[in-house]
Protein backbone atom coordinates (compact mmCIF):
# COMPACT_ATOMS: atom_id res chain seq x y z
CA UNK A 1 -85.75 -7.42 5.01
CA UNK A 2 -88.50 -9.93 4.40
CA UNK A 3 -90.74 -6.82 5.97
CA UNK A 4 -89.83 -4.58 3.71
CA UNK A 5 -90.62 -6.44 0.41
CA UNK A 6 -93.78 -7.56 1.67
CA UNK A 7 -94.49 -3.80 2.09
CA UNK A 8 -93.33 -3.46 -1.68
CA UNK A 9 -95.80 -6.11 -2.54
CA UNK A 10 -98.17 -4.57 -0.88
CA UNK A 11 -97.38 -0.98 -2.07
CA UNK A 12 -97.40 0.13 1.25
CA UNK A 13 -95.47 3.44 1.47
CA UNK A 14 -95.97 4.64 4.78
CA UNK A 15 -93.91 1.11 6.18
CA UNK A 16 -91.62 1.57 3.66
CA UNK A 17 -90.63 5.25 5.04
CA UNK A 18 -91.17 3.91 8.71
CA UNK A 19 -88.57 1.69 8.49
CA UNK A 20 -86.03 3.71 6.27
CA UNK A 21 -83.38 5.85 8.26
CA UNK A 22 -84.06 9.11 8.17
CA UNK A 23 -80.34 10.16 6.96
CA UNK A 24 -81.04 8.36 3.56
CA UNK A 25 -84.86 8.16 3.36
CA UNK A 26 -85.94 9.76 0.13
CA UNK A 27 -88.70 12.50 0.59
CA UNK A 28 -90.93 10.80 -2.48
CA UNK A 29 -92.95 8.11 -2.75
CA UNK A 30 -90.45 5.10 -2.66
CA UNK A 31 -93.23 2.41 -4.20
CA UNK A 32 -92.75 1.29 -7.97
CA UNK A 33 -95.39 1.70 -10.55
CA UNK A 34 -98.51 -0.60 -10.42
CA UNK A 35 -97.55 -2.41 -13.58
CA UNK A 36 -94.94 -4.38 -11.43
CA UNK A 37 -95.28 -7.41 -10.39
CA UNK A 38 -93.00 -8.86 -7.16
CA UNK A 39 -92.60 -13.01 -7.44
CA UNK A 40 -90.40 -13.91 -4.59
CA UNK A 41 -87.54 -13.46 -2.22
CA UNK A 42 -84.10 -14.56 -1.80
CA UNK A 43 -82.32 -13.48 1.48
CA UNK A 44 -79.00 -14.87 0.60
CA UNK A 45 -76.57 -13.64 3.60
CA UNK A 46 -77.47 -12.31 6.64
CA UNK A 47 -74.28 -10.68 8.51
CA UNK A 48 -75.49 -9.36 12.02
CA UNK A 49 -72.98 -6.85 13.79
CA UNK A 50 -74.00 -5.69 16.98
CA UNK A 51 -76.69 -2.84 16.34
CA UNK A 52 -75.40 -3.28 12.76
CA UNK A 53 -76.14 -5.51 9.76
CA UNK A 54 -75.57 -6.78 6.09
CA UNK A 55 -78.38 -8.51 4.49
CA UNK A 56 -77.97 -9.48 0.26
CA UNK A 57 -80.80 -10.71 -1.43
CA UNK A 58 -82.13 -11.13 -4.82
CA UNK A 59 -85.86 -10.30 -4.87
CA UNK A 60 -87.78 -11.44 -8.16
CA UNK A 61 -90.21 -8.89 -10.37
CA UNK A 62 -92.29 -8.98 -13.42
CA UNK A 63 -92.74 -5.92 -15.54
CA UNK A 64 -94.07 -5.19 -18.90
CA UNK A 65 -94.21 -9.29 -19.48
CA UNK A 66 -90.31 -9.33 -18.75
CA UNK A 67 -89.12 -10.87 -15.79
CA UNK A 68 -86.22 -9.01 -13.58
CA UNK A 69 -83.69 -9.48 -10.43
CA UNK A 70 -83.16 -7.17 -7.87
CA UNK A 71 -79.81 -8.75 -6.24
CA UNK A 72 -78.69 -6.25 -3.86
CA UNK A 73 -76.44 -6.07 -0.39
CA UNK A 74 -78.27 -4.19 2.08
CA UNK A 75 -76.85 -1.97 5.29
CA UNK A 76 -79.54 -2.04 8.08
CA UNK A 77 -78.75 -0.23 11.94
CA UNK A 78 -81.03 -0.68 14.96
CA UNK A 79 -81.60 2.35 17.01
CA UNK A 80 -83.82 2.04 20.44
CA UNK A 81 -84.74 -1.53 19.39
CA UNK A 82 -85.75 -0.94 15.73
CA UNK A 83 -84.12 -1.65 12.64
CA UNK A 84 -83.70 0.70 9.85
CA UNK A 85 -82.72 0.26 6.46
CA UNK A 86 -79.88 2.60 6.00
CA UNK A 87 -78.54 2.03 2.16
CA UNK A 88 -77.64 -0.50 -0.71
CA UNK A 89 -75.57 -1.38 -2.95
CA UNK A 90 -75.80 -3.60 -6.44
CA UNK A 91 -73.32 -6.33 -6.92
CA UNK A 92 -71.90 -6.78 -10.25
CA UNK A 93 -72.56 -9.65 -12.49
CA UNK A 94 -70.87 -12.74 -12.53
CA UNK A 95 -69.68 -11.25 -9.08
C-alpha cells in the first residue's frame, strides 16, 4: 500500500499498472491530474489472509486550495510472490 501512493506521488503510472491485477486494472492512465497535491498516509488496518489481504487507509490530498481524504478499504492477493491490488471500496461517513 505505502508503494502504491508513493507511486501516486510520484505520478508514476507504469508501477501503478505493475502492481494492479490484471482482472480489474483499468486500461487508462490511472494517475490524477497534476494540480493534486498528496500530503500523507494513514494505513489504518492491515488484515493479512494467507495469499490474501485487507488494507484501509485514509491517504491525504490537496486540490484546487481544498484539502481532501481518500479513506478507503483495500483487497490486495499475492500471486508467485507478488502482491496485487485487486479492488476497493469507500467506507461511509461516520462509519
Amino acid at each position: 500500500m505505502r508503494s502504491r501512493y508513493t507511486a501516486y506521488v510520484l505520478r508514476d503510472d507504469a508501477y501503478l499498472k505493475a502492481t494492479w491485477h490484471p482482472s480489474t486494472r483499468p486500461a487508462d492512465n490511472l494517475v490524477a491530474d497534476e494540480g493534486l497535491k498528496w500530503l500523507g498516509l494513514e494505513v489504518r488496518r492491515h488484515v493479512p489472509d494467507g495469499d490474501r489481504a485487507t488494507v484501509e487507509f485514509v491517504a491525504r490530498c490537496k486540490s484546487g486550495g481544498r484539502a481532501q481524504r481518500l479513506h478507503e478499504v483495500s483487497s490486495f492477493v499475492r500471486e508467485d510472490g507478488r502482491w496485487y491490488y485487486v479492488d476497493g471500496s469507500f467506507p461511509e461517513k461516520g462509519g
